[in-house]
Protein backbone atom coordinates (compact mmCIF):
# COMPACT_ATOMS: atom_id res chain seq x y z
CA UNK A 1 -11.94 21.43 -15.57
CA UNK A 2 -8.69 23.85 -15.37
CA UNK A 3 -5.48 22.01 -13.71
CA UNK A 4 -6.12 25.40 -11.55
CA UNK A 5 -9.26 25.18 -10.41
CA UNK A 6 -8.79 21.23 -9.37
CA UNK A 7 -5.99 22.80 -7.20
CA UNK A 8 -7.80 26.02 -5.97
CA UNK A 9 -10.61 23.01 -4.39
CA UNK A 10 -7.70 20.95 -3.19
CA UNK A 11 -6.36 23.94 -1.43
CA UNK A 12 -9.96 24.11 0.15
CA UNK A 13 -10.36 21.18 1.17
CA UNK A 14 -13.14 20.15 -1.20
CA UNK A 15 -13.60 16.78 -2.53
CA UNK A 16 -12.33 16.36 -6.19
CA UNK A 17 -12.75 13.04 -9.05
CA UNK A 18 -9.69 14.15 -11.57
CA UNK A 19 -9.12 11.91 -14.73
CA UNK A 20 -5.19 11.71 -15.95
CA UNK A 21 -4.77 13.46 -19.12
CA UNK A 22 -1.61 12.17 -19.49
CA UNK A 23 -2.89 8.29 -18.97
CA UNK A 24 -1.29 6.31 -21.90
CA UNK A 25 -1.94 2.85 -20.02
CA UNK A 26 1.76 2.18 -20.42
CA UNK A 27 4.82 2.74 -18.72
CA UNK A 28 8.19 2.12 -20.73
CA UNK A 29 11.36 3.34 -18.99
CA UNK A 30 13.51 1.59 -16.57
CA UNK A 31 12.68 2.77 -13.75
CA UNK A 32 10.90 -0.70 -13.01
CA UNK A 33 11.08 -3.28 -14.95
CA UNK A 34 8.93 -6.46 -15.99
CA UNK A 35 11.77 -8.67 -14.91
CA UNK A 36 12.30 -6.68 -11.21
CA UNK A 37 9.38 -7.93 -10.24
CA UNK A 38 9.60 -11.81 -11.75
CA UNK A 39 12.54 -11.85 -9.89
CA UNK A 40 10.29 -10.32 -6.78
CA UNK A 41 8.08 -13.10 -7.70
CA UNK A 42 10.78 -16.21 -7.44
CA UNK A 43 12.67 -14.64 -4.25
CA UNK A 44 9.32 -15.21 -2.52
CA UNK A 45 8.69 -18.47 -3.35
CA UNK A 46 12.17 -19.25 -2.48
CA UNK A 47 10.88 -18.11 1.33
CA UNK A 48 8.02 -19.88 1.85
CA UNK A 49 9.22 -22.54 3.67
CA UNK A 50 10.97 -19.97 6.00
CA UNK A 51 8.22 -18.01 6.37
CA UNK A 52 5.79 -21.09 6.77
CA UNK A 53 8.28 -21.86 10.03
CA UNK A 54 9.10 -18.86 10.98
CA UNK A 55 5.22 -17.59 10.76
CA UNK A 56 3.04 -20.82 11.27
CA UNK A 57 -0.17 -18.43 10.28
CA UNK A 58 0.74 -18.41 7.00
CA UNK A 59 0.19 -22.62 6.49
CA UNK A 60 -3.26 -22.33 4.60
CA UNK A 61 -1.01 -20.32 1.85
CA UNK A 62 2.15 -22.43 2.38
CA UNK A 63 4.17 -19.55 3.88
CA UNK A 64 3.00 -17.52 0.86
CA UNK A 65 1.28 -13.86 2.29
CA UNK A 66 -1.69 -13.43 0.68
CA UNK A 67 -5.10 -11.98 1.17
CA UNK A 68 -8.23 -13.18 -0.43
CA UNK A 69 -10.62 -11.61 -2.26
CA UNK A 70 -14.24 -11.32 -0.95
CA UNK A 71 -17.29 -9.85 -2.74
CA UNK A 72 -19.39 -7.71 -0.96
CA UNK A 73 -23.16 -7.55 -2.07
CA UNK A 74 -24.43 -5.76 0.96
CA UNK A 75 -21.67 -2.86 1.17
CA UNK A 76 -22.50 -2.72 -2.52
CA UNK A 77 -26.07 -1.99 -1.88
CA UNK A 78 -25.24 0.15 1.40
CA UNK A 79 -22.72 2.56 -1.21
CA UNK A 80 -25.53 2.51 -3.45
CA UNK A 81 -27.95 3.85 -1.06
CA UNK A 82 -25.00 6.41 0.14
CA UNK A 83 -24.24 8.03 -2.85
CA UNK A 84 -27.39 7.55 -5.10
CA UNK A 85 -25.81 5.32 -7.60
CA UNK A 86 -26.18 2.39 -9.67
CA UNK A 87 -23.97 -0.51 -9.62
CA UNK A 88 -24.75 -3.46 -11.46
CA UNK A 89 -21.63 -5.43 -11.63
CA UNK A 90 -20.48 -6.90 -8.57
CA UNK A 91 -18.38 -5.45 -5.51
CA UNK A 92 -14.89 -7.14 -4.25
CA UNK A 93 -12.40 -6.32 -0.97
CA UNK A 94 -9.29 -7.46 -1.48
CA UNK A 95 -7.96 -7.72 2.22
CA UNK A 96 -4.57 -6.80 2.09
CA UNK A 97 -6.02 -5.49 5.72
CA UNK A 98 -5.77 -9.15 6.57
CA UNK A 99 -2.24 -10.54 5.78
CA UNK A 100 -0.52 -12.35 7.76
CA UNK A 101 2.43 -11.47 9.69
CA UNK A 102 1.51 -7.43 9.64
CA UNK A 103 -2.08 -7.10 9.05
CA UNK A 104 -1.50 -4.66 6.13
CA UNK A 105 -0.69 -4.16 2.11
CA UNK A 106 3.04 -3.38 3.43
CA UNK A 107 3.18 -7.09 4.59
CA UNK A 108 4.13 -7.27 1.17
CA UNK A 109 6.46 -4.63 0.10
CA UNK A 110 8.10 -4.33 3.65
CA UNK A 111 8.63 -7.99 4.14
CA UNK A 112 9.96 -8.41 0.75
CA UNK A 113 12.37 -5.83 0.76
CA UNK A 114 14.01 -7.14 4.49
CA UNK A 115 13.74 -10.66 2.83
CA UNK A 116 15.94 -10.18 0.25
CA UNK A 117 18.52 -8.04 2.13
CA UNK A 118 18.95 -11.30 4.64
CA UNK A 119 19.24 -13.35 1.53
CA UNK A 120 22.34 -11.03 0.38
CA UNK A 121 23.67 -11.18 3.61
CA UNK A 122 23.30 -15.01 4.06
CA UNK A 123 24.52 -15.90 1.02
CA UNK A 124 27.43 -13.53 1.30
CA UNK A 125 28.51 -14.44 4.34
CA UNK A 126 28.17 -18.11 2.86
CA UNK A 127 25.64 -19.98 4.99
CA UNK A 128 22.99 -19.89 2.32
CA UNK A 129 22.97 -20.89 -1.42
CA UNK A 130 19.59 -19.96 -4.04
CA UNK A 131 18.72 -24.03 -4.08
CA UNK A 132 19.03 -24.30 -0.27
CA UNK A 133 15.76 -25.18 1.58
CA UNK A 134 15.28 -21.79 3.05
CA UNK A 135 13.51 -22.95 6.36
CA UNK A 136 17.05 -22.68 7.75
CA UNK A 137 17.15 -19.64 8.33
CA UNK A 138 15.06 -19.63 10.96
CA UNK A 139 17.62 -20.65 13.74
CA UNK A 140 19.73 -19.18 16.00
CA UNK A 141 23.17 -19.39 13.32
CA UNK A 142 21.43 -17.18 10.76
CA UNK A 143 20.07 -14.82 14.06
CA UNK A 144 23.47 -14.53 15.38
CA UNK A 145 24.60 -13.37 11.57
CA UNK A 146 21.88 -11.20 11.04
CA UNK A 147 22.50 -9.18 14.65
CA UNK A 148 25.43 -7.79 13.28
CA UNK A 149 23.76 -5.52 10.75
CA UNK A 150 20.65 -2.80 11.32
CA UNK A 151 17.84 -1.65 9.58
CA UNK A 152 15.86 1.59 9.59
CA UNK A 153 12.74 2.94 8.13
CA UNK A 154 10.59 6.25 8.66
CA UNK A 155 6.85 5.58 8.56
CA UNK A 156 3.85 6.74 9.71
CA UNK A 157 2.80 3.70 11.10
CA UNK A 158 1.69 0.42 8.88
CA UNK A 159 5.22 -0.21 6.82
CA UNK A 160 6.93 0.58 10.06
CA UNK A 161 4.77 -2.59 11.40
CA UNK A 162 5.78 -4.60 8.60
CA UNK A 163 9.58 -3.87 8.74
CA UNK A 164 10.00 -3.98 12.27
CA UNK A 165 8.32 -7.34 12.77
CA UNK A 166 9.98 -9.25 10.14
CA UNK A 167 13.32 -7.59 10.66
CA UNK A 168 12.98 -8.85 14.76
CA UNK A 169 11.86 -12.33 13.82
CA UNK A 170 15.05 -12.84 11.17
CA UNK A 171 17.27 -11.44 14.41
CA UNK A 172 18.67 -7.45 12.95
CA UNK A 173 18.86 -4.86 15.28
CA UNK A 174 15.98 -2.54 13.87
CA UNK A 175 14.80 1.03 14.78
CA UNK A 176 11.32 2.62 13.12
CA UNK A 177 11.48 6.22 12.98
CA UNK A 178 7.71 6.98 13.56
CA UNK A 179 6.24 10.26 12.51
CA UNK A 180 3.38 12.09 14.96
CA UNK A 181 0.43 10.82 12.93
CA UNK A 182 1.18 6.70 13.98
CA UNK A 183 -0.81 5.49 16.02
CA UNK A 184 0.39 4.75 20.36
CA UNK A 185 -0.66 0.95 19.57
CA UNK A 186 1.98 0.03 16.52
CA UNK A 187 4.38 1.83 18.55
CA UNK A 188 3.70 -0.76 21.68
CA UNK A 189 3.10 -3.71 19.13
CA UNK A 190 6.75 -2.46 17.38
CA UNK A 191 8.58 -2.47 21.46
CA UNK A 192 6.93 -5.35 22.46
CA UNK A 193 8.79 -7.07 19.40
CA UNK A 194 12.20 -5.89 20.43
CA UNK A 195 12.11 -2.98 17.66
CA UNK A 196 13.71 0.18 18.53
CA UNK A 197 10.92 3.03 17.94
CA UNK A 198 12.15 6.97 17.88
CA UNK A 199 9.12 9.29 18.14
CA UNK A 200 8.98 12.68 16.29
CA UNK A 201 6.61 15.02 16.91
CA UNK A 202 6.92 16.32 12.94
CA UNK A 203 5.77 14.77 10.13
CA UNK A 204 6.24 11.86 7.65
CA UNK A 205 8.90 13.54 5.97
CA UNK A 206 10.79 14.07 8.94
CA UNK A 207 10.40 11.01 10.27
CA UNK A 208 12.20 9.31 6.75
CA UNK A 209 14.69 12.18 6.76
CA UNK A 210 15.79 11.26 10.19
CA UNK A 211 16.13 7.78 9.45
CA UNK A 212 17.88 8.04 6.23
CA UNK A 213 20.45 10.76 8.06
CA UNK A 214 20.98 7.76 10.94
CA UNK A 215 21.13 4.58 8.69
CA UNK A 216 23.98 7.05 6.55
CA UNK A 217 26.27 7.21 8.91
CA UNK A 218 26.69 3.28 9.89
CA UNK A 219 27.74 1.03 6.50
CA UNK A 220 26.27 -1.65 8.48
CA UNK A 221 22.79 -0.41 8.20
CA UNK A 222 20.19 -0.83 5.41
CA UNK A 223 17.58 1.88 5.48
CA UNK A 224 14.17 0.81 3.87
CA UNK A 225 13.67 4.14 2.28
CA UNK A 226 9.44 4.38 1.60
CA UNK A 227 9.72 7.50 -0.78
CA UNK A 228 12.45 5.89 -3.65
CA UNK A 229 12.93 1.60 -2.98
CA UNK A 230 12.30 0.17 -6.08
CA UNK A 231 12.41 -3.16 -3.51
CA UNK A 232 9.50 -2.16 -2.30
CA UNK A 233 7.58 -1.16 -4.98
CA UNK A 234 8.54 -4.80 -6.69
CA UNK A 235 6.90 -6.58 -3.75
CA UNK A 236 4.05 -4.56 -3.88
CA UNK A 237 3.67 -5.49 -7.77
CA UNK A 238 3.26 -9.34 -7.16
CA UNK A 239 0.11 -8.41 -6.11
CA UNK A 240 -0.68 -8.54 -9.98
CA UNK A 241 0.09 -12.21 -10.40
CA UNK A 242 -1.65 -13.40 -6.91
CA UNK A 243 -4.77 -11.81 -7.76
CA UNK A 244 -4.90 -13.41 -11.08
CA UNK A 245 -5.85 -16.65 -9.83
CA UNK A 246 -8.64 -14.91 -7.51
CA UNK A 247 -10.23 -13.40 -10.10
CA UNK A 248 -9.85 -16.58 -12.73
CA UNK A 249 -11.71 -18.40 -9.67
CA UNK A 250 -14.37 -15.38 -9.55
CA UNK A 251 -14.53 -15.60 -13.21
CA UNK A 252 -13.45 -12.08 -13.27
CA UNK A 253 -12.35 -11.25 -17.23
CA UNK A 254 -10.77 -7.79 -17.64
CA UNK A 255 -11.96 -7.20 -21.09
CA UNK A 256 -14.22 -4.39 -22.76
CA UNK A 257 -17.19 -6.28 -21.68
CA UNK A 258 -16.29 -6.55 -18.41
CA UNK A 259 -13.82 -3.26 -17.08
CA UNK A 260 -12.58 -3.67 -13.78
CA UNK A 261 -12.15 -0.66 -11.85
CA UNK A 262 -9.14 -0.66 -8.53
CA UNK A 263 -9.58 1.77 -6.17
CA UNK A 264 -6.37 2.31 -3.94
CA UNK A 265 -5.89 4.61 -0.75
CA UNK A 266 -2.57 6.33 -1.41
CA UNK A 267 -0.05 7.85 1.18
CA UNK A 268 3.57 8.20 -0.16
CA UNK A 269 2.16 6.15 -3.25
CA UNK A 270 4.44 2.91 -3.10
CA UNK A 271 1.93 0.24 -2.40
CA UNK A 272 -0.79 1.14 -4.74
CA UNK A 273 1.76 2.15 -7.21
CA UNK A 274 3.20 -0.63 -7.32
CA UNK A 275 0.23 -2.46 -7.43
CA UNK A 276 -1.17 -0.57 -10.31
CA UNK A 277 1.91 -1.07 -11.88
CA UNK A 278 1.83 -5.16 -11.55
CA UNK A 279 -1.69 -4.68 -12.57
CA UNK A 280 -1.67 -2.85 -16.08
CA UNK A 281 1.25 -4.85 -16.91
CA UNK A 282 -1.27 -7.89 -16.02
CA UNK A 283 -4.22 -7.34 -17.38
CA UNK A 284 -3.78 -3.87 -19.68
CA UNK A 285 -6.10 -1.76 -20.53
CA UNK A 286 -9.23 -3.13 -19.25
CA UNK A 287 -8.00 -2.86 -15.86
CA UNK A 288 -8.66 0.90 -14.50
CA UNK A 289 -6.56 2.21 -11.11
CA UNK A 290 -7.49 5.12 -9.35
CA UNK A 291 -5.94 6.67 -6.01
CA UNK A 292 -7.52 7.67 -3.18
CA UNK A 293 -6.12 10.21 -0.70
CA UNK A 294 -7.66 12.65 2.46
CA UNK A 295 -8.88 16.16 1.64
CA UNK A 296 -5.96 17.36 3.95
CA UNK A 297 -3.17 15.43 2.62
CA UNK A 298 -3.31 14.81 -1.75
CA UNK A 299 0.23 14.70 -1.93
CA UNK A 300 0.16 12.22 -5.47
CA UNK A 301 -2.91 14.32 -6.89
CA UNK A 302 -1.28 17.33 -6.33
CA UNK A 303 2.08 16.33 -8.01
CA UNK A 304 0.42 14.66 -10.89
CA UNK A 305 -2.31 17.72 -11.63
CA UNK A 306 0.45 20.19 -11.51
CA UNK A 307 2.96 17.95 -13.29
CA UNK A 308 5.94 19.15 -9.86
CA UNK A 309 5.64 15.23 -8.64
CA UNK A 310 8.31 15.11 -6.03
CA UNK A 311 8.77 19.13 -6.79
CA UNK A 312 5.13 20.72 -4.85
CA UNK A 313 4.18 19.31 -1.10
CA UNK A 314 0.83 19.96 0.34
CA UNK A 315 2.41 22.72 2.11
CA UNK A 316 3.43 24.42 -0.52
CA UNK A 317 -0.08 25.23 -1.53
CA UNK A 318 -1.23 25.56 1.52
CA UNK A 319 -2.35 22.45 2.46
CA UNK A 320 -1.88 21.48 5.83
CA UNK A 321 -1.42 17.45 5.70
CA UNK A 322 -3.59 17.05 9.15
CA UNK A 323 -6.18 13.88 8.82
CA UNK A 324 -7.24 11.35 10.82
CA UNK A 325 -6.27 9.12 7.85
CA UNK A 326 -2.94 8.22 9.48
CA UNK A 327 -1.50 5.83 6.88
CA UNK A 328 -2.19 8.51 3.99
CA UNK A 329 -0.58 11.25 6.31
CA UNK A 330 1.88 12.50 3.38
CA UNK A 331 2.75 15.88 2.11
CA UNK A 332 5.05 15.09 -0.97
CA UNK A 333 4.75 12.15 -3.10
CA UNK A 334 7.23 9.47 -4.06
CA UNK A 335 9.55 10.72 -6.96
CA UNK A 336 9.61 6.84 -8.21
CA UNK A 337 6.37 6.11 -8.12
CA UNK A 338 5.27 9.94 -8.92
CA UNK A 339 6.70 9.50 -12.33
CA UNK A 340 5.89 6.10 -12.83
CA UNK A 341 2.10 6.92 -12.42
CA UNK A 342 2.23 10.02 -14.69
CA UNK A 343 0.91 7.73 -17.62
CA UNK A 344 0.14 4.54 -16.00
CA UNK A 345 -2.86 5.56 -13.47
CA UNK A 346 -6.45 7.09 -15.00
CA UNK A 347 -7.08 8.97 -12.09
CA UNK A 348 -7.37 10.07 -8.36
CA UNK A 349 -10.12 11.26 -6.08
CA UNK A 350 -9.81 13.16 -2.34
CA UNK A 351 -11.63 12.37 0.60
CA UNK A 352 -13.22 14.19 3.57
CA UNK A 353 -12.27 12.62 6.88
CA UNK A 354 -15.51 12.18 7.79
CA UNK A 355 -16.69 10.23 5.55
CA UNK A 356 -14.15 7.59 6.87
CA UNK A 357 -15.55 6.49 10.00
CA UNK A 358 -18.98 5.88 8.66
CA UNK A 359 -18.20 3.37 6.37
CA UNK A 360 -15.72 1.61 8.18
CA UNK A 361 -18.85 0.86 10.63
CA UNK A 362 -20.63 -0.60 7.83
CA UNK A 363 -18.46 -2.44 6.38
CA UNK A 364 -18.31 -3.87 9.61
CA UNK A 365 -22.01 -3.96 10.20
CA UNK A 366 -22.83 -5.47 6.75
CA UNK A 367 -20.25 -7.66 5.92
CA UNK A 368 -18.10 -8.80 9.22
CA UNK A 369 -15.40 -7.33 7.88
CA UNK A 370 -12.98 -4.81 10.02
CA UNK A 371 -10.64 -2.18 7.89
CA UNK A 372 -8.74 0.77 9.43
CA UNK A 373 -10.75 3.98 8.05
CA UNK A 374 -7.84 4.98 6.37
CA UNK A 375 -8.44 2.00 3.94
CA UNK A 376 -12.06 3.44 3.59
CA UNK A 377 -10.61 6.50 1.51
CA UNK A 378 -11.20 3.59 -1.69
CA UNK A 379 -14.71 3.36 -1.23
CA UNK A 380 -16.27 7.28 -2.66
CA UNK A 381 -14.46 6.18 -5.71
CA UNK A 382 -17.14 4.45 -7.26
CA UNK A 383 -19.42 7.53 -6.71
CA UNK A 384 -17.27 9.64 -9.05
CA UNK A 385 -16.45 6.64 -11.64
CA UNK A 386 -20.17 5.97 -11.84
CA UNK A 387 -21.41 9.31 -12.16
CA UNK A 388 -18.62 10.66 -14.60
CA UNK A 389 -19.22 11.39 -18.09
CA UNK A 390 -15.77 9.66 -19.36
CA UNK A 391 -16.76 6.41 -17.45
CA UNK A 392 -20.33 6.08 -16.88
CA UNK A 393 -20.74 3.27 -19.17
CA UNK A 394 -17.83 1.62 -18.59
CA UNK A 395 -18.76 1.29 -14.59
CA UNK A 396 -22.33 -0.01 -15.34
CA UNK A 397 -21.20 -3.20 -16.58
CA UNK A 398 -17.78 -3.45 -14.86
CA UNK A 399 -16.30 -5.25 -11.67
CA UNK A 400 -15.27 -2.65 -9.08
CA UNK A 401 -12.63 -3.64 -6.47
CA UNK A 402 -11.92 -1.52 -3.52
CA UNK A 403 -7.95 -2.65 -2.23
CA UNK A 404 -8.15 -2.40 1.68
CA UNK A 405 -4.62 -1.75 2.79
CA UNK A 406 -5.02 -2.17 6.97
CA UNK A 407 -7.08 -3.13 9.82
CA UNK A 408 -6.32 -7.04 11.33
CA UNK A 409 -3.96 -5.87 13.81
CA UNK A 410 -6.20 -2.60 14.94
CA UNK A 411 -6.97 -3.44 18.66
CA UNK A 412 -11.01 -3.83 19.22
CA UNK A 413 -11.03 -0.87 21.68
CA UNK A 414 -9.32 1.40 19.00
CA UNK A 415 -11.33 0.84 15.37
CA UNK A 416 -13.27 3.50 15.10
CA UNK A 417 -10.99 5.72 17.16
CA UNK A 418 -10.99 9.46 15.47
């Protein structure tokens, strides 16, 4: 199909599978690096023990935040039934919808990023040196330190969760710039932590302008910026490494035999970038990514179709960005990641809202397991991997894993809220 007519159904809303002509499986420039994300690696280790005090939760994983990976037969046979497909190989969630501290994939980006902007400061203002046990920063010296300085970050709800609370608990004075898509409740949780929340009745892209203009103007303040930190990206990418051991205990061998397919909701792109990023350079070729975004808001299929990235918004095409999909409520894509993806990621599919819902419930229903229905957008992938002439094949005898990116924190009341 036409670049064209991929965007002429995009710009009505329809529901599109597109494969990445420009995938080459490998990304060489500098933007990232292998050694970024080592070093991403070792600064969390370094943390455990302060996050093991700081967040007694994490003390199954030794104040390492991780989610596991769970298959799920009778989802498997419930997508099946859904979308008249086939799927032999078996069907995994990884629950980044259940880490600890935040409930959500940005536990991991977010945290890291605010975690190694305290180390800088400790260790610069000399109370902290690399072999230190790192449990100490969880008292009231390092607190009274870390009040002097502020963070920001815009968001449209989940990273805004993840920033805020870790950001409180180390003791900065913190302020989420919230965009009208978040949802009321992760601007209570955010309060009800001490975090500063400003509410804008715009968009994403407002809501990250305004914080960026604020954070300028005070040299005291680090803003957290979702659409370029390569910080945040490298926390996202340990995600590789973690889930090698899950899938060495699953027995799960990316090889030509055995394909594994990711599917990843996408909003800005920075978590599932980075994760398909950690990935490929993990397991290469025989690992396959694909994003997944809401009819009303492809902000990272639109800029990688057309080749604009950063350059085209929704809006542009007219495209009006409105979905119930709140964490994927983005009209412009990530210029890092953007480019990064151009020949690292095979593909990307859209999603109809109401598709979301449904599946969330059965999910729920089938295998007592909760994820926002944002983090549902991952599922329809495997429809239009199975049934696609380039991977048909490859899907019958792969592993398929669907990367849940919220939902532990979601009040009861609220799950299925539309």
């Amino acid at each position: 199909m036409m670049k064209s007519s991929y965007v002429e159904q995009m710009k009505n809303y329809r529901e599109i599978f597109w494969i990445n002509d420009s995938y080459t499986g490998e990304y060489n420039g500098d933007l990232i690096t292998e050694d970024m994300v080592r070093d991403a690696s070792d600064r969390l280790k370094r943390f455990a023990p302060y996050i093991l005090k700081a967040f007694p939760e994490t003390a199954a994983t030794g104040g390492i935040i991780e989610s596991p990976l769970k298959e799920i037969p009778d989802m498997k046979k419930y997508l099946e039934a859904r979308y008249d497909i086939e799927v032999p190989g078996k069907v995994y969630l990884k629950c980044d919808s259940h880490l600890a501290v935040s409930g959500s994939v940005k536990a991991r980006g977010g945290i890291y990023e605010i975690l190694k902007l305290a180390e800088k400061i400790a260790m610069d203002e000399g109370l902290l040196k690399e072999g230190d046990d790192y449990s100490i920063i969880d008292s009231d010296e390092f607190r009274k330190v870390f009040s002097g300085y502020k963070v920001a970050v815009g968001s449209t709800g989940n990273l805004g969760l993840s920033i805020g609370i870790i950001s409180a608990k180390l003791g900065f004075d913190v302020t989420v710039h919230m965009s009208a898509d978040a949802r009321q409740w992760k601007k209570d949780m955010l309060r009800s932590k001490g975090v500063t929340v400003v509410e804008y009745p715009d968009d994403y892209q407002k809501a990250v302008a305004e914080g960026r203009k604020a954070a300028a103007a005070d040299p005291k303040c680090h803003f957290v910026d979702d659409e370029s930190s390569r910080d945040l990206f490298c926390g996202y990418a340990v995600a590789a490494e973690r889930i090698r051991g899950q899938f060495e205990r699953e027995n799960i061998v990316p090889s030509e035999e055995n394909p594994v397919f990711v599917y990843l909701p996408c909003g800005v792109g920075g978590a599932p970038g980075g994760v398909t990023y950690g990935l490929k350079k993990m397991f290469g070729e025989h690992i396959h990514c694909f994003f997944a975004e809401p009819t009303h808001a492809p902000c990272m299929t639109l800029g990688l179709i057309t080749g604009e990235h950063e350059k085209i918004s929704c809006r542009d095409v007219g495209i009006d960005g409105r979905t119930n999909a709140d964490g994927l409520a983005v009209g412009r894509p990530s210029p890092l990641v953007s480019n990064i993806m151009e020949t690292l990621l095979e593909g990307a599919f859209t999603v109809d809202d109401g598709q979301l819902i449904p599946l969330a419930e059965n999910l729920l229903k089938l295998e007592d397991i909760y994820i926002e229905p944002s983090a549902c957008a991952a599922f329809p992938g495997i429809k239009g991997v199975a049934e696609s002439e380039e991977y048909r094949e490859m899907a019958a005898k792969g592993t398929h894993v669907f990367w849940a990116t919220g939902g532990s924190m979601v009040p009861e009341e609220l799950r299925f809220e539309d």
